[in-house]
C-alpha atoms as a PDB file:
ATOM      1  CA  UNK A   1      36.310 -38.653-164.396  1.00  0.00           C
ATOM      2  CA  UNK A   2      33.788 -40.734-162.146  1.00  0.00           C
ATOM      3  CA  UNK A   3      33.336 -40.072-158.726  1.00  0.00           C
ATOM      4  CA  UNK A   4      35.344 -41.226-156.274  1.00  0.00           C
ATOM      5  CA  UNK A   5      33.450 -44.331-154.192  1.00  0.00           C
ATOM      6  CA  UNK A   6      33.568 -44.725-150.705  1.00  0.00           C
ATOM      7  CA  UNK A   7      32.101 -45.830-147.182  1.00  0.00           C
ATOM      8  CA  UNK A   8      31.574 -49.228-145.331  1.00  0.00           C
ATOM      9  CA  UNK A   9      30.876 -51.600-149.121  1.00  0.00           C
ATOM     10  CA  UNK A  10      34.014 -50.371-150.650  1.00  0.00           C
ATOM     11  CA  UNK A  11      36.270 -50.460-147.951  1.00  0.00           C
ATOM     12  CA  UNK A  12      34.988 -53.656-147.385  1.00  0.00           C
ATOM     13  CA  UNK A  13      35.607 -55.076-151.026  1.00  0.00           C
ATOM     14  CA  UNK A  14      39.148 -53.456-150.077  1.00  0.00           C
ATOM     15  CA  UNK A  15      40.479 -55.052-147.424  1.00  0.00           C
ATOM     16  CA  UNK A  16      39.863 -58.525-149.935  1.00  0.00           C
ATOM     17  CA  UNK A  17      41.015 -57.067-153.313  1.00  0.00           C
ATOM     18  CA  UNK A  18      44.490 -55.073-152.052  1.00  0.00           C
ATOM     19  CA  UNK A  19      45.458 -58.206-151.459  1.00  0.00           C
ATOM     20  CA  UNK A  20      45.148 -60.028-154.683  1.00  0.00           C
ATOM     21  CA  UNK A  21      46.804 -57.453-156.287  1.00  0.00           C
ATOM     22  CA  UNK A  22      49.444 -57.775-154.153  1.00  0.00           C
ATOM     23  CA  UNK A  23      49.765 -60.920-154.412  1.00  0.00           C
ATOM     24  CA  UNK A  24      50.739 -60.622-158.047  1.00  0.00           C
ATOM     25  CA  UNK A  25      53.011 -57.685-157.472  1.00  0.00           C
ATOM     26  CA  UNK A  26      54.017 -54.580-155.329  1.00  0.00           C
ATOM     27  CA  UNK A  27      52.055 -51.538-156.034  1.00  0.00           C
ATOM     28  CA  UNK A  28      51.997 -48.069-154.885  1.00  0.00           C
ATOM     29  CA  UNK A  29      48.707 -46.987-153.366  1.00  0.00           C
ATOM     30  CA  UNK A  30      48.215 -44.491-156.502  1.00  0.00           C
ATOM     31  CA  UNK A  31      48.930 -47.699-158.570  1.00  0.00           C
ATOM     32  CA  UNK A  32      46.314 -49.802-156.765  1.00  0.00           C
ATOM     33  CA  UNK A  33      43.788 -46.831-157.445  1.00  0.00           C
ATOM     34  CA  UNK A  34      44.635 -47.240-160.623  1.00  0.00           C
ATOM     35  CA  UNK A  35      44.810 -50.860-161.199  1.00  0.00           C
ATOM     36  CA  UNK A  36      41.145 -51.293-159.901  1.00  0.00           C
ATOM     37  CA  UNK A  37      39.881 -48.591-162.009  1.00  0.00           C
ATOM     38  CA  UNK A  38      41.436 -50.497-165.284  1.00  0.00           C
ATOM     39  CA  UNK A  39      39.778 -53.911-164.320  1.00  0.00           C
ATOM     40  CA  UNK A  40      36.337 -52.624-163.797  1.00  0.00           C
ATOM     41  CA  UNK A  41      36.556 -50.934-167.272  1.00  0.00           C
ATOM     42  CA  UNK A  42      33.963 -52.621-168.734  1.00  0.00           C
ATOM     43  CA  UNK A  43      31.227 -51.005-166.574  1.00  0.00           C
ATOM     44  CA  UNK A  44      31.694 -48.354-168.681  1.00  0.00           C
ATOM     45  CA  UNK A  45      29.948 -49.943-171.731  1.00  0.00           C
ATOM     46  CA  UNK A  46      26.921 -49.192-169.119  1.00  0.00           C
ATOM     47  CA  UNK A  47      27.578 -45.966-167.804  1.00  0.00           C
ATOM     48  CA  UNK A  48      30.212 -43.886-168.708  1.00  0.00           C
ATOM     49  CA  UNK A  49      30.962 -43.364-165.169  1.00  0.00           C
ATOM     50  CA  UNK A  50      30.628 -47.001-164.273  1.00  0.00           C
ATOM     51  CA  UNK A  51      34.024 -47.887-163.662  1.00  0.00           C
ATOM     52  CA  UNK A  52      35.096 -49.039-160.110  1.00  0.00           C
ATOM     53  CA  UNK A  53      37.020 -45.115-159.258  1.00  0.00           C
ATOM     54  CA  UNK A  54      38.409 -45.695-155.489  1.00  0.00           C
ATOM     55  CA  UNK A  55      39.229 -42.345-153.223  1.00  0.00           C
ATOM     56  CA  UNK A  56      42.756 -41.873-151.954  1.00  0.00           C
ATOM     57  CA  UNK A  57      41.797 -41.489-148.622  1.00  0.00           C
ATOM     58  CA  UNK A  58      39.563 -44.675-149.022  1.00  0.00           C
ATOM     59  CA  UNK A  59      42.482 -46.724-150.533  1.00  0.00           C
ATOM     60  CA  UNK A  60      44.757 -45.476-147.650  1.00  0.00           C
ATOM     61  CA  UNK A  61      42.507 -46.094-144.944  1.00  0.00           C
ATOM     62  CA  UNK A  62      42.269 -50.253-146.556  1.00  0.00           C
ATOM     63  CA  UNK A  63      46.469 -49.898-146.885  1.00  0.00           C
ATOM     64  CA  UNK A  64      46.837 -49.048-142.919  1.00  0.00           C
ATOM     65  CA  UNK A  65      44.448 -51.299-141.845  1.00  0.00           C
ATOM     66  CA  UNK A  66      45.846 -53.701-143.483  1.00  0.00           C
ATOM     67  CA  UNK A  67      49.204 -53.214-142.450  1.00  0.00           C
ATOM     68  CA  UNK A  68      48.052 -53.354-138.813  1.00  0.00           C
ATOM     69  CA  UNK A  69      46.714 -57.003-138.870  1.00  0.00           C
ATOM     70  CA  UNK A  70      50.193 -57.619-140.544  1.00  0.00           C
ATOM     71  CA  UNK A  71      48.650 -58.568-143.811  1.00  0.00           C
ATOM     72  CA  UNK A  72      50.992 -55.827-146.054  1.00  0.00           C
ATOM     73  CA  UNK A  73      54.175 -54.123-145.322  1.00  0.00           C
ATOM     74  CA  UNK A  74      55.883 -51.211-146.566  1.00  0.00           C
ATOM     75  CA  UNK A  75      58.826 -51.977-149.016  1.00  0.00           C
ATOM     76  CA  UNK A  76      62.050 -50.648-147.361  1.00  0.00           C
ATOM     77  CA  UNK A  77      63.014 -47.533-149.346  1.00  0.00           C
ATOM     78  CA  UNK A  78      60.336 -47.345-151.480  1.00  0.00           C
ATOM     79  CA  UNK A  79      56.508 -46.390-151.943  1.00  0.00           C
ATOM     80  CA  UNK A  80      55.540 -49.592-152.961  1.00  0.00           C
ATOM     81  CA  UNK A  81      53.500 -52.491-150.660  1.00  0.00           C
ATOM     82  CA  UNK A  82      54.032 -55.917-150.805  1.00  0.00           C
ATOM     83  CA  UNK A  83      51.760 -58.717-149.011  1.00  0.00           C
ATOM     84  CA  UNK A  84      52.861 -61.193-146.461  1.00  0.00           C
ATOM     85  CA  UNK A  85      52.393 -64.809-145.448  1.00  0.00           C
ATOM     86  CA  UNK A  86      50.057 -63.777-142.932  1.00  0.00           C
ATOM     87  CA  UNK A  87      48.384 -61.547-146.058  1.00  0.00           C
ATOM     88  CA  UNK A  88      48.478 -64.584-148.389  1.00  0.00           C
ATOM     89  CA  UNK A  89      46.851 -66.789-145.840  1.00  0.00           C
ATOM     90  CA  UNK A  90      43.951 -64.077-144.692  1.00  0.00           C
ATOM     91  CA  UNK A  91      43.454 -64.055-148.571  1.00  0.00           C
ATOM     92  CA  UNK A  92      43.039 -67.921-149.086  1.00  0.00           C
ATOM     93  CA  UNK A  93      40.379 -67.990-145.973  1.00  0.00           C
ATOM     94  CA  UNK A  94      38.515 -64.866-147.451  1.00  0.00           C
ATOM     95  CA  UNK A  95      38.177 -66.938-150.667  1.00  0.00           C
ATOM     96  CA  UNK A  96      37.385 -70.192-148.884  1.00  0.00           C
ATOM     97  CA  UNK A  97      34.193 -68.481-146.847  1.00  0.00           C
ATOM     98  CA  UNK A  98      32.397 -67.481-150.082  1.00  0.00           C
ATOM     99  CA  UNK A  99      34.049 -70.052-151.945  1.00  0.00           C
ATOM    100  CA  UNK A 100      30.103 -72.560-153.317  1.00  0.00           C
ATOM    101  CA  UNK A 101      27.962 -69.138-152.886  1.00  0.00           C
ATOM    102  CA  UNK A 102      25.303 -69.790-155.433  1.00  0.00           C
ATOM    103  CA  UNK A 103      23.525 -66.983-157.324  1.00  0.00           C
ATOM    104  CA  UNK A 104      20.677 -65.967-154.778  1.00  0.00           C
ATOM    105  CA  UNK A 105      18.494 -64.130-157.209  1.00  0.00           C
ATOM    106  CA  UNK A 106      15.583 -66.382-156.686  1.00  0.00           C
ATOM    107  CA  UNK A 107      15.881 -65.657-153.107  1.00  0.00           C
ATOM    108  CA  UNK A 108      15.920 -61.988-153.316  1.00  0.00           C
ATOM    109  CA  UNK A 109      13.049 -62.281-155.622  1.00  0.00           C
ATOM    110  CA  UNK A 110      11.329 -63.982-152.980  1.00  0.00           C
ATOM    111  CA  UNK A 111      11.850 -61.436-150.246  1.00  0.00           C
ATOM    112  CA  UNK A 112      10.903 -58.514-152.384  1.00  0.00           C
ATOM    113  CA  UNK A 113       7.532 -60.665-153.357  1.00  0.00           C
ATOM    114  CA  UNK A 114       7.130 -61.161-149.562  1.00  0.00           C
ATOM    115  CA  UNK A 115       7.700 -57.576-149.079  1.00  0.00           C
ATOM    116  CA  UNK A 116       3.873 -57.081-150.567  1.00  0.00           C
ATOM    117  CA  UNK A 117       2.492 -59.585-149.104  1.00  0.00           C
ATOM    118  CA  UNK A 118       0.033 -57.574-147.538  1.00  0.00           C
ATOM    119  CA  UNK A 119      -0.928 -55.614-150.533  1.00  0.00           C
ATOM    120  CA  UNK A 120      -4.972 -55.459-151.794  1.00  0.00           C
ATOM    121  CA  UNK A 121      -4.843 -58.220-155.346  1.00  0.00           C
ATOM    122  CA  UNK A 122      -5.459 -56.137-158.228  1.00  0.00           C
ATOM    123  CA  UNK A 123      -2.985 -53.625-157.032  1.00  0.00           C
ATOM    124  CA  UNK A 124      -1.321 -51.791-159.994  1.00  0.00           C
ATOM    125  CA  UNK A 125       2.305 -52.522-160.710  1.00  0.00           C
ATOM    126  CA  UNK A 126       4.942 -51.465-162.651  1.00  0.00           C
ATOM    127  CA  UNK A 127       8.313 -53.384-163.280  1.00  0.00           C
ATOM    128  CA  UNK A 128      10.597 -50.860-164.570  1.00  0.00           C
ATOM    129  CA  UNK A 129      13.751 -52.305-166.749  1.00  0.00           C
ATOM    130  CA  UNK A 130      11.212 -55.992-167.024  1.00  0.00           C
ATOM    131  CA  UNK A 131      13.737 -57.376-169.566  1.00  0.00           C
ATOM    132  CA  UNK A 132      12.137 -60.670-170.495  1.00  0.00           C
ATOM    133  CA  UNK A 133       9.517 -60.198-167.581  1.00  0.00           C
ATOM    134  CA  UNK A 134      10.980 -62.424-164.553  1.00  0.00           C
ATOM    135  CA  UNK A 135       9.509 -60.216-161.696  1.00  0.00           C
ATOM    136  CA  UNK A 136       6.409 -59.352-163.968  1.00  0.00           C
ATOM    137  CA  UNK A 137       5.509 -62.696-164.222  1.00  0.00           C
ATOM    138  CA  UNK A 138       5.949 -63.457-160.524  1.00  0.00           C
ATOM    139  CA  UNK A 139       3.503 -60.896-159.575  1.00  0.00           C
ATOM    140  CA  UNK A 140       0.995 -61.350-162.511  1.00  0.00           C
ATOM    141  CA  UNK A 141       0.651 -64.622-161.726  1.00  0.00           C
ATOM    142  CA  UNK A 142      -0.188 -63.287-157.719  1.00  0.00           C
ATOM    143  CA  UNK A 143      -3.132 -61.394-158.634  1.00  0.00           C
ATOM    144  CA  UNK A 144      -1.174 -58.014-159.548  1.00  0.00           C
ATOM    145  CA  UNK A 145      -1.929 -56.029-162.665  1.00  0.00           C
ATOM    146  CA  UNK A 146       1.369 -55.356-164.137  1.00  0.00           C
ATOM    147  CA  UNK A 147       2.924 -52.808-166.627  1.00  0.00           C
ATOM    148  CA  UNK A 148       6.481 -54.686-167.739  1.00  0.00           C
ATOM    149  CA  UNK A 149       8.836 -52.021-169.558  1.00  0.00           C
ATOM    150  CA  UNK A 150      11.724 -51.831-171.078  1.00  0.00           C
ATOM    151  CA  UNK A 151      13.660 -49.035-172.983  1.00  0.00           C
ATOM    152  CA  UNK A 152      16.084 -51.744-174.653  1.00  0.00           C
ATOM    153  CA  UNK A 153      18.895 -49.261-174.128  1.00  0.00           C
ATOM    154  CA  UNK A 154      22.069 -52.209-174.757  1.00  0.00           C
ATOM    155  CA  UNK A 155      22.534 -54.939-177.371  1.00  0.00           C
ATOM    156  CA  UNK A 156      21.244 -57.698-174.702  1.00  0.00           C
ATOM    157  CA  UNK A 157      18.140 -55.903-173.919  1.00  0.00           C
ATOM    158  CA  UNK A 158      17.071 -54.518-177.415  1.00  0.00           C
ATOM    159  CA  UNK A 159      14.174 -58.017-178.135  1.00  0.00           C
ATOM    160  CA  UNK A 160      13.574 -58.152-174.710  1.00  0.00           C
ATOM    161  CA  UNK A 161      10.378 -57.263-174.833  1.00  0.00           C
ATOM    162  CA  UNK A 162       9.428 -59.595-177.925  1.00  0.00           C
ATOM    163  CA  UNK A 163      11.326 -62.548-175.717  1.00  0.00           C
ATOM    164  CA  UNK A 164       9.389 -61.775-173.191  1.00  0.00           C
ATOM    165  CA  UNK A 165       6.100 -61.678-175.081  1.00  0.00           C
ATOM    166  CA  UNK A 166       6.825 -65.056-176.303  1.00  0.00           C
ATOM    167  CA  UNK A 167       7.001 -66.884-172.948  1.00  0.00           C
ATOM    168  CA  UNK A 168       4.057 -64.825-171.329  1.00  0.00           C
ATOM    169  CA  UNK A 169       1.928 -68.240-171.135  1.00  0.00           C
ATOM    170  CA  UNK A 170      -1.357 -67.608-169.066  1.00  0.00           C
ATOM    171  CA  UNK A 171      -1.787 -64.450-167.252  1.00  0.00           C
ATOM    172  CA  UNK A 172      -5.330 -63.942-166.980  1.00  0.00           C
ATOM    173  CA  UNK A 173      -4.690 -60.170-169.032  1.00  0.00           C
ATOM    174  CA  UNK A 174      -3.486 -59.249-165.921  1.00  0.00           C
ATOM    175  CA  UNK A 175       0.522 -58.381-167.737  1.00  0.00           C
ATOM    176  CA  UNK A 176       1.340 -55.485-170.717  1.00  0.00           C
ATOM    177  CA  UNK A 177       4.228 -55.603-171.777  1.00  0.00           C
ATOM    178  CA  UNK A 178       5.559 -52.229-173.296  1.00  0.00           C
ATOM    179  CA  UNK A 179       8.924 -50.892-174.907  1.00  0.00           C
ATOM    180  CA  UNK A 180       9.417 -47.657-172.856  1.00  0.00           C
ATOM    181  CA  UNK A 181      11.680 -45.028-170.821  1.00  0.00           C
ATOM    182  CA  UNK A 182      10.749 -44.705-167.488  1.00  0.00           C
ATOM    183  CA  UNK A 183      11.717 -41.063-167.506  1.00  0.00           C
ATOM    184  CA  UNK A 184       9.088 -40.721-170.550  1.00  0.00           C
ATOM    185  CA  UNK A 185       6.108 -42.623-169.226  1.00  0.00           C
ATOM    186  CA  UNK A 186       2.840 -40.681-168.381  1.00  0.00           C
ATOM    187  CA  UNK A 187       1.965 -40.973-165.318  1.00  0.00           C
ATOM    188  CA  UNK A 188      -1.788 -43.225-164.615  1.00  0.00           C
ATOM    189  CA  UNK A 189      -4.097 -41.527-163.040  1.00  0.00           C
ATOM    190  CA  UNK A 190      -3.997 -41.963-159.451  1.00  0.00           C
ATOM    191  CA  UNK A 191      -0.409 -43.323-160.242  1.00  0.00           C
ATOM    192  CA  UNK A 192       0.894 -47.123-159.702  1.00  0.00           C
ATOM    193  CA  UNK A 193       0.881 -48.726-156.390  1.00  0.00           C
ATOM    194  CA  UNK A 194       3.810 -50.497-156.532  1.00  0.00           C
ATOM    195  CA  UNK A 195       6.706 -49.432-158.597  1.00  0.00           C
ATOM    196  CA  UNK A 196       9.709 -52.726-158.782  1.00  0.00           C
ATOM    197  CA  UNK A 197      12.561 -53.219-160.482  1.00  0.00           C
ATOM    198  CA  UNK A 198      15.023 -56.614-160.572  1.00  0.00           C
ATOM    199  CA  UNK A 199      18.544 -55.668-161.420  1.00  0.00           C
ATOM    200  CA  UNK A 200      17.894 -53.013-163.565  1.00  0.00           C
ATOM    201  CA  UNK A 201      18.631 -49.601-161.630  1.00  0.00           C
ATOM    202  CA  UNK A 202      22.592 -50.925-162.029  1.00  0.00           C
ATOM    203  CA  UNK A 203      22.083 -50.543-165.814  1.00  0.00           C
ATOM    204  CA  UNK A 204      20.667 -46.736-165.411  1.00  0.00           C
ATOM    205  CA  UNK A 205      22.389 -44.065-167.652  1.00  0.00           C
ATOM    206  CA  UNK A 206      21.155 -41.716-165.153  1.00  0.00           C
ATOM    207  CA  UNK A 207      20.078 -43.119-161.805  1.00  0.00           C
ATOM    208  CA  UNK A 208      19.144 -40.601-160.078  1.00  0.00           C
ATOM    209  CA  UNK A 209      17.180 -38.819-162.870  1.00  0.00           C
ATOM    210  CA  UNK A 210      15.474 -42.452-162.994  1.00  0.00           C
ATOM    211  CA  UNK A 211      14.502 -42.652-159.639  1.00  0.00           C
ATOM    212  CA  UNK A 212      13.113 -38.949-159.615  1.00  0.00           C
ATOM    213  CA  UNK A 213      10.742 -40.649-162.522  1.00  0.00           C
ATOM    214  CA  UNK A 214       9.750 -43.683-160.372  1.00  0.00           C
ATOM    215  CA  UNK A 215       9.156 -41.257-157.542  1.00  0.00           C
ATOM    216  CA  UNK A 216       6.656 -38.902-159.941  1.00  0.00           C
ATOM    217  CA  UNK A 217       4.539 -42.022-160.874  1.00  0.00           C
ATOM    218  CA  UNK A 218       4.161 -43.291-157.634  1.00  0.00           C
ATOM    219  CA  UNK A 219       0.362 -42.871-156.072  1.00  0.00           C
ATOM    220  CA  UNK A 220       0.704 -40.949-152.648  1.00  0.00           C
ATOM    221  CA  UNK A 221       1.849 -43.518-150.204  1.00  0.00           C
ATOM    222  CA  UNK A 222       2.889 -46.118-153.328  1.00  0.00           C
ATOM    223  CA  UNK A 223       6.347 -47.750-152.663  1.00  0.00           C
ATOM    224  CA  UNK A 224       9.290 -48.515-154.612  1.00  0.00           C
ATOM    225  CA  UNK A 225      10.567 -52.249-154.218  1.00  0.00           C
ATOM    226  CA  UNK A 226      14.542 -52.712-156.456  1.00  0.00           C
ATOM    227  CA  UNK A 227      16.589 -55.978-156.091  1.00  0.00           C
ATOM    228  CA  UNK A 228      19.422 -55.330-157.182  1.00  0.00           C
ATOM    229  CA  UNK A 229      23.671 -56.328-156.971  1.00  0.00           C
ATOM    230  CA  UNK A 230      25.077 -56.468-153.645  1.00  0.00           C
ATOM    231  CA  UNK A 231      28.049 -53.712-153.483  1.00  0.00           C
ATOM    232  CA  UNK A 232      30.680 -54.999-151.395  1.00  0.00           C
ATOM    233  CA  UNK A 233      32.843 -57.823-150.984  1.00  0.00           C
ATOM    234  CA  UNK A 234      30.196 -60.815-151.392  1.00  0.00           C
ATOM    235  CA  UNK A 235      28.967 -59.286-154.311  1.00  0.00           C
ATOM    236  CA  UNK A 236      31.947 -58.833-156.002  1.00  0.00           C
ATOM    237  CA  UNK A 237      32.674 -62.756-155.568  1.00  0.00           C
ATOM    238  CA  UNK A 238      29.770 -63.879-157.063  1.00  0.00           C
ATOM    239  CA  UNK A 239      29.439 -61.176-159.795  1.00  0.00           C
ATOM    240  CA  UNK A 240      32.546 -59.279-160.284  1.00  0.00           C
ATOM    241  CA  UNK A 241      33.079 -55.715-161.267  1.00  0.00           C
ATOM    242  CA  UNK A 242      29.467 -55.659-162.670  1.00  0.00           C
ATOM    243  CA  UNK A 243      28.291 -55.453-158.952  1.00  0.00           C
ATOM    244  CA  UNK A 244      29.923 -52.196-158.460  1.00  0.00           C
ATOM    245  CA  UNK A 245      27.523 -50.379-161.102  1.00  0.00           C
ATOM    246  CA  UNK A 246      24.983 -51.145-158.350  1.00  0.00           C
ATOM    247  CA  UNK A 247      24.155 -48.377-155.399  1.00  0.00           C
ATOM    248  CA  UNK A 248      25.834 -49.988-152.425  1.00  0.00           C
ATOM    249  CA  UNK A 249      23.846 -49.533-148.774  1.00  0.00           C
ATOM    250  CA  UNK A 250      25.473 -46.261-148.171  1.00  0.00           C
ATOM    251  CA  UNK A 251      24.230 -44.475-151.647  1.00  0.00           C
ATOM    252  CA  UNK A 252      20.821 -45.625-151.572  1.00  0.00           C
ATOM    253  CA  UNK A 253      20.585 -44.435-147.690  1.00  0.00           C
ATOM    254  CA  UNK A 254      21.422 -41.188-149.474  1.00  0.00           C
ATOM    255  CA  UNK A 255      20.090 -40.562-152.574  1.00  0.00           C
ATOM    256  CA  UNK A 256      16.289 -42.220-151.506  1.00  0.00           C
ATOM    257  CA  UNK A 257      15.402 -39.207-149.022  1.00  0.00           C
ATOM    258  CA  UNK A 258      17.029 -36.463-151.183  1.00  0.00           C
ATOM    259  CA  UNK A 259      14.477 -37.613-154.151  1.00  0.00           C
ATOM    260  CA  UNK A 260      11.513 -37.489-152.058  1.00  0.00           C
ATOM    261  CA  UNK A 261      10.866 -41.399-150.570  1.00  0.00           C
ATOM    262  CA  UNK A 262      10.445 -42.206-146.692  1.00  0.00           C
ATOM    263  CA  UNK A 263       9.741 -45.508-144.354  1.00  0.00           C
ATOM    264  CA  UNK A 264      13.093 -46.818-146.307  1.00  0.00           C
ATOM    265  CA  UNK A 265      13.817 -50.857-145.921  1.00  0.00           C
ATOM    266  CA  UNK A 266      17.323 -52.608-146.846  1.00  0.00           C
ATOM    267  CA  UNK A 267      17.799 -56.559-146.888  1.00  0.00           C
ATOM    268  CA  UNK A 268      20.826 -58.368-147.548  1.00  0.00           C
ATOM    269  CA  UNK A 269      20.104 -61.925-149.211  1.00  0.00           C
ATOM    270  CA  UNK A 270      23.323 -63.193-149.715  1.00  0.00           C
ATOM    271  CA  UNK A 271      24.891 -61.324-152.574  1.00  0.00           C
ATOM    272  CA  UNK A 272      21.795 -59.310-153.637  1.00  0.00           C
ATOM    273  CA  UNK A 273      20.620 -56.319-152.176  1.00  0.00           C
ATOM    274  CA  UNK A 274      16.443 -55.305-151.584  1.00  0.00           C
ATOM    275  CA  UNK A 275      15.247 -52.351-150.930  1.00  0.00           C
ATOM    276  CA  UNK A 276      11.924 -51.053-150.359  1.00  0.00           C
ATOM    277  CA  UNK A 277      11.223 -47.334-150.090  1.00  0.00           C
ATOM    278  CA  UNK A 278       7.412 -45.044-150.012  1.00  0.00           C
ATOM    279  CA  UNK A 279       6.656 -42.354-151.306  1.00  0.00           C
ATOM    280  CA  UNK A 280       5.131 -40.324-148.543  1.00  0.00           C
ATOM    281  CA  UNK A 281       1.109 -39.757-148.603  1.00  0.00           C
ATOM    282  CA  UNK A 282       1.865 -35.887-147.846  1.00  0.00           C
ATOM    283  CA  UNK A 283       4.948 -33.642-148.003  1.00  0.00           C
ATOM    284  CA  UNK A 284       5.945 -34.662-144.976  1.00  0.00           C
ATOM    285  CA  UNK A 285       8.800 -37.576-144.431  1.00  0.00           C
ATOM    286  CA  UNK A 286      10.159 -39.486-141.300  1.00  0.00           C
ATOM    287  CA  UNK A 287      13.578 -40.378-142.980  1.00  0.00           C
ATOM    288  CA  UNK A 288      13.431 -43.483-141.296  1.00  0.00           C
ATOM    289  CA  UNK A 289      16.341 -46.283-142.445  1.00  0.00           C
ATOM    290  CA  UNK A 290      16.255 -49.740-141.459  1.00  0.00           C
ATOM    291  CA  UNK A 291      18.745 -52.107-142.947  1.00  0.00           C
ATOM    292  CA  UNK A 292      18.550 -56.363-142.289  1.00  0.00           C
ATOM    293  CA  UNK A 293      19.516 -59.387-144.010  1.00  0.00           C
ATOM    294  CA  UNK A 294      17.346 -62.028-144.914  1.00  0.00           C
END
């Protein structure tokens, strides 16, 4: 059974999504918990763990809080919650803030790009999970030499890499293109200076094995750029489900120091998600978060 999810992203996808399923009918909260975990079940095509699984005390603390803006109410003899006027309404306005948001990956693509702005031309990059080479293009055609890979792990990603050959155009030899696992890739010598990735750590069998590989070909003081899904309630309008197979704020903030990287950056753009992490120059780290949006 996956983990259960929790902190500020979820809770905040919560206090949205408990009410459309209320509005269709009364639930129990084990029923909600359930519920959710049945409509994200096609994450699991990804990861076998990929479906949306929301803690009990998680899916309380949404219920309560809920209940005290007067949004739900507890069903008179009975387990089960049921929304109210006021609920229906907060849900309409919810709707009608993000209601025209446009996919922003262009955006993000264009903060994590700025992100290494100050880095020497020439600089050696590689775009792990390059699919048909949208980031590896960008920075090719910037002066970077790039190393696009791809394992081709699902059915939409198996001719990436030939797709991606075929509308290289002009890049000076400055892109490769290779099918590869990053877990499997020798390391350069030296290592890369830049290691990016554009929605593709969502799509990880094993994340966190992934990231320990990313980490290992790193130079000394190289950094890790991802853009990736938004976890949370913005990203869950614009992409559904799918966004929850992302690392939300919360999990990267974890899992980033445990694995080795310092200096750690997080940017909101809209409903994408960059982060930038190093990989310290020496054994020693400063843990150091910052989180902004764009």
């Amino acid at each position: 059974m996956a983990s259960a999810r929790c902190g500020p992203s979820i809770r905040e996808f919560l206090t949205y999504y408990v009410l459309v399923l209320l509005a269709a009918k009364r639930r129990t909260m084990p029923e909600l918990v359930e519920e959710i975990d049945a409509r994200s079940a096609e994450n699991r095509a990804y990861r076998r763990n990929g479906a949306l699984r929301v803690g009990t005390r998680e899916m309380e603390g949404a219920i309560y809080s809920l209940a005290d803006r007067g949004w739900v109410r507890l069903r008179p003899r009975g387990a089960s919650w049921d929304i109210t006027s006021a609920g229906r309404r907060a849900r309409r306005e919810i709707e009608q803030t993000f209601r025209g948001s446009s996919d922003s990956k262009q955006e993000a693509a264009s903060k994590l790009i700025a992100r290494l702005k100050e880095a020497p031309r020439g600089s050696y990059v590689l775009d792990v999970g390059t699919g048909e080479g949208f980031l590896a293009r960008k920075l090719a055609r910037r002066g970077f030499r790039v190393l696009g890979i791809d394992s081709g792990a699902f059915d939409y990603s198996k001719d990436s890499i030939e797709r991606a050959r075929e509308g290289m155009g002009s890049d000076n030899g400055r892109l490769e293109l290779r099918r590869a696992d990053v877990t499997e890739l020798p390391c350069p010598h030296r290592g890369f200076d830049y290691i990016v990735s554009s929605q593709a750590v969502h799509c990880m069998k094993n994340q966190r094995k992934c990231l320990k590989a990313i980490h290992r070909l790193l130079k000394p003081g190289g950094r890790f750029l991802s853009l990736d899904f938004l976890v949370g309630l913005e990203g869950f309008l614009a992409h559904g489900f799918h966004c929850f197979l992302a690392m939300s704020r919360e999990e990267w903030a974890q899992i980033l120091p445990a694995i080795g990287f310092d200096d750690i950056h997080m940017y909101k753009v809209r409903n994408y998600l960059v982060v930038d992490a190093r990989r310290p120059r020496s054994g020693g780290q400063t843990g150091a978060i910052a989180s902004a949006a764009a």
